[in-house]
Protein backbone atom coordinates (compact mmCIF):
# COMPACT_ATOMS: atom_id res chain seq x y z
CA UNK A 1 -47.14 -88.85 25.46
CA UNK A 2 -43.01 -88.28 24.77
CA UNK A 3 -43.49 -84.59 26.31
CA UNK A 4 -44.03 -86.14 29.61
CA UNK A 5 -42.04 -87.26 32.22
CA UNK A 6 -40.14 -89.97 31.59
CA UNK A 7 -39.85 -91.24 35.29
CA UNK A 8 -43.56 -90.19 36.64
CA UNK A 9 -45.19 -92.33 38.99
CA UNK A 10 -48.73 -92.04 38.12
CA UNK A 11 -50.64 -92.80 34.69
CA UNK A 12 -52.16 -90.25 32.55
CA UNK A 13 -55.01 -90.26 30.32
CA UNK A 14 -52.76 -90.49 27.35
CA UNK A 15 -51.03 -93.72 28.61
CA UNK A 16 -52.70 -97.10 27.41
CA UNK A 17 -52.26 -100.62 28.85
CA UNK A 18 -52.94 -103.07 25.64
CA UNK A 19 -53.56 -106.82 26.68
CA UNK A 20 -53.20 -109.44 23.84
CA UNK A 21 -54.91 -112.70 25.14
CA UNK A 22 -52.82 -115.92 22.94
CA UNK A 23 -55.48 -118.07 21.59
CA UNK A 24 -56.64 -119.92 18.48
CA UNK A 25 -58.48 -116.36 18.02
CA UNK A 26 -56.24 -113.73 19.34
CA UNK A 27 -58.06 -110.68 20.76
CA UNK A 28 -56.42 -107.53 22.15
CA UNK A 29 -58.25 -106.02 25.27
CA UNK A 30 -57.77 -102.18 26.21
CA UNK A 31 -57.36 -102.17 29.76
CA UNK A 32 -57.11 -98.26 29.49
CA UNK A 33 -60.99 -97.72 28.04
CA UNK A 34 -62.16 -101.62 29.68
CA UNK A 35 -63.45 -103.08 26.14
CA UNK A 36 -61.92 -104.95 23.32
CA UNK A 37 -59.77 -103.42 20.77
CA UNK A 38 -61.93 -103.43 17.30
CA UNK A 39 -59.86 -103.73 13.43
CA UNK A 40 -57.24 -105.93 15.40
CA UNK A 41 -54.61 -107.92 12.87
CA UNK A 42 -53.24 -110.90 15.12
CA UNK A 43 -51.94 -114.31 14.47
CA UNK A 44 -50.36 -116.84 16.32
CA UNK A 45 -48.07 -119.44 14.74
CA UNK A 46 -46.48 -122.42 16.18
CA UNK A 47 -42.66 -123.27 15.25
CA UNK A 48 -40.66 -125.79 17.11
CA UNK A 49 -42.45 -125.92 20.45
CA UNK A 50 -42.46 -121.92 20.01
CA UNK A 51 -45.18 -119.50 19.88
CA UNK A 52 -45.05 -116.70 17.48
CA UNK A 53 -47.33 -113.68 18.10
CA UNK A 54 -48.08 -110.84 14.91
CA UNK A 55 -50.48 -108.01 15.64
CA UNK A 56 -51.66 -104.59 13.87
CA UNK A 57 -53.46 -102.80 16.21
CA UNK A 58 -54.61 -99.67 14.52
CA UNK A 59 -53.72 -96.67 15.62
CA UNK A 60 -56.84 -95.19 16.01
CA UNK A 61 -58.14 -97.14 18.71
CA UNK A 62 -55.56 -95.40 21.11
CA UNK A 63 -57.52 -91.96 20.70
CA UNK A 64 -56.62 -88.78 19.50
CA UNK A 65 -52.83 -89.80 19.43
CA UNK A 66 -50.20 -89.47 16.34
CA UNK A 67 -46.54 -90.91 16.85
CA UNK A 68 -44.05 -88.33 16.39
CA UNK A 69 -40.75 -90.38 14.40
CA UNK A 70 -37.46 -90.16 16.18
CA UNK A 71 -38.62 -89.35 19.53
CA UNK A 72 -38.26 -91.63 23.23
CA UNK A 73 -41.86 -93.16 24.10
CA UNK A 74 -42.12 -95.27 27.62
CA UNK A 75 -42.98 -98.92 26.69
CA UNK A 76 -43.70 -102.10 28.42
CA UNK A 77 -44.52 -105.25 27.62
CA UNK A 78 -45.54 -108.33 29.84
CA UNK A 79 -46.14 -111.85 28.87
CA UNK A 80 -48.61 -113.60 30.95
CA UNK A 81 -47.73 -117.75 31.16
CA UNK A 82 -50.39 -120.16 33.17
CA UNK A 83 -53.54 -121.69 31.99
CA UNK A 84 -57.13 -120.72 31.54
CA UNK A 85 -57.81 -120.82 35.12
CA UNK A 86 -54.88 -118.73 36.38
CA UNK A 87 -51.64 -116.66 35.47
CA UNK A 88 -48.87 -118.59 37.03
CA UNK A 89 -45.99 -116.54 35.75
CA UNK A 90 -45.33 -113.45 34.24
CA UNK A 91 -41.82 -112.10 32.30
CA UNK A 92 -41.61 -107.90 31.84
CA UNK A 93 -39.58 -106.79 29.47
CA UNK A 94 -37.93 -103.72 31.48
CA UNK A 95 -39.60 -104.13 34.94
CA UNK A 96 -38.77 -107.87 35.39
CA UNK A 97 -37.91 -107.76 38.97
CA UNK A 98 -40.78 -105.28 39.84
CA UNK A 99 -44.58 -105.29 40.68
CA UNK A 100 -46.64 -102.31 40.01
CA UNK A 101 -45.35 -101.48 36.11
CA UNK A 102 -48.76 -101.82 35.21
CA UNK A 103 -50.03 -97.96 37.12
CA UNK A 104 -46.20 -96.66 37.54
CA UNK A 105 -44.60 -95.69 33.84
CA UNK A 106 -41.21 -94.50 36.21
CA UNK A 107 -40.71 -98.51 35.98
CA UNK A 108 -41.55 -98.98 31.64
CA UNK A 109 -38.92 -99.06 29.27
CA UNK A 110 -38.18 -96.73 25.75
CA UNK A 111 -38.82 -97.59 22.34
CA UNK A 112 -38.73 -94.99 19.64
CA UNK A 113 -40.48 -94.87 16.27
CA UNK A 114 -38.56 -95.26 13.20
CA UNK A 115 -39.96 -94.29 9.64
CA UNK A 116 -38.96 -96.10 6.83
């Protein structure tokens, strides 16, 4: 929602936390509405020791919600690093230092939407 605060410290219903879980079979998990994200495009590819990540996730399955082009949006992002019993690590893009970006959008990033 770009109409609301950009440093709020609470989550609203329009806000979504997205979880992509790195597999042979990626799957994307809504943490927002607790179930699995349905019409999901991912793909993982491996390139010198690297791991290469592409996902649609249609737009739909956030809800009611349009993006507006050429406006500021708060964004995260968080990679998760450990092993199927535990995380053992975890890089944020804009919150790196900072625990809690997950309920507190005051800590996420920007990113606006460009049309082509």
């Amino acid at each position: 929602d770009f109409k609301s605060g950009k440093k709020r410290g609470y989550l609203k219903t329009t806000d979504h936390h997205i979880g992509i879980k790195l597999s042979n079979k990626p799957t994307v998990w809504n943490w927002t509405t607790d179930k699995e994200v349905e019409g999901v495009g991912a793909i993982t590819k491996l390139k010198d020791n690297l791991v290469i990540l592409e996902t649609k996730i249609p737009i739909s399955s956030l809800g009611d919600f349009t993006f507006t082009p050429n406006v500021i949006y708060s964004f995260e992002a968080a990679l998760d690093q450990g092993d199927k019993d535990a995380r053992k690590n975890q890089i944020r893009w804009n919150s790196a230092n900072n625990d809690g970006f997950h309920n507190n959008p005051g800590m996420w990033g920007e990113m606006i939407i460009r049309m082509r």
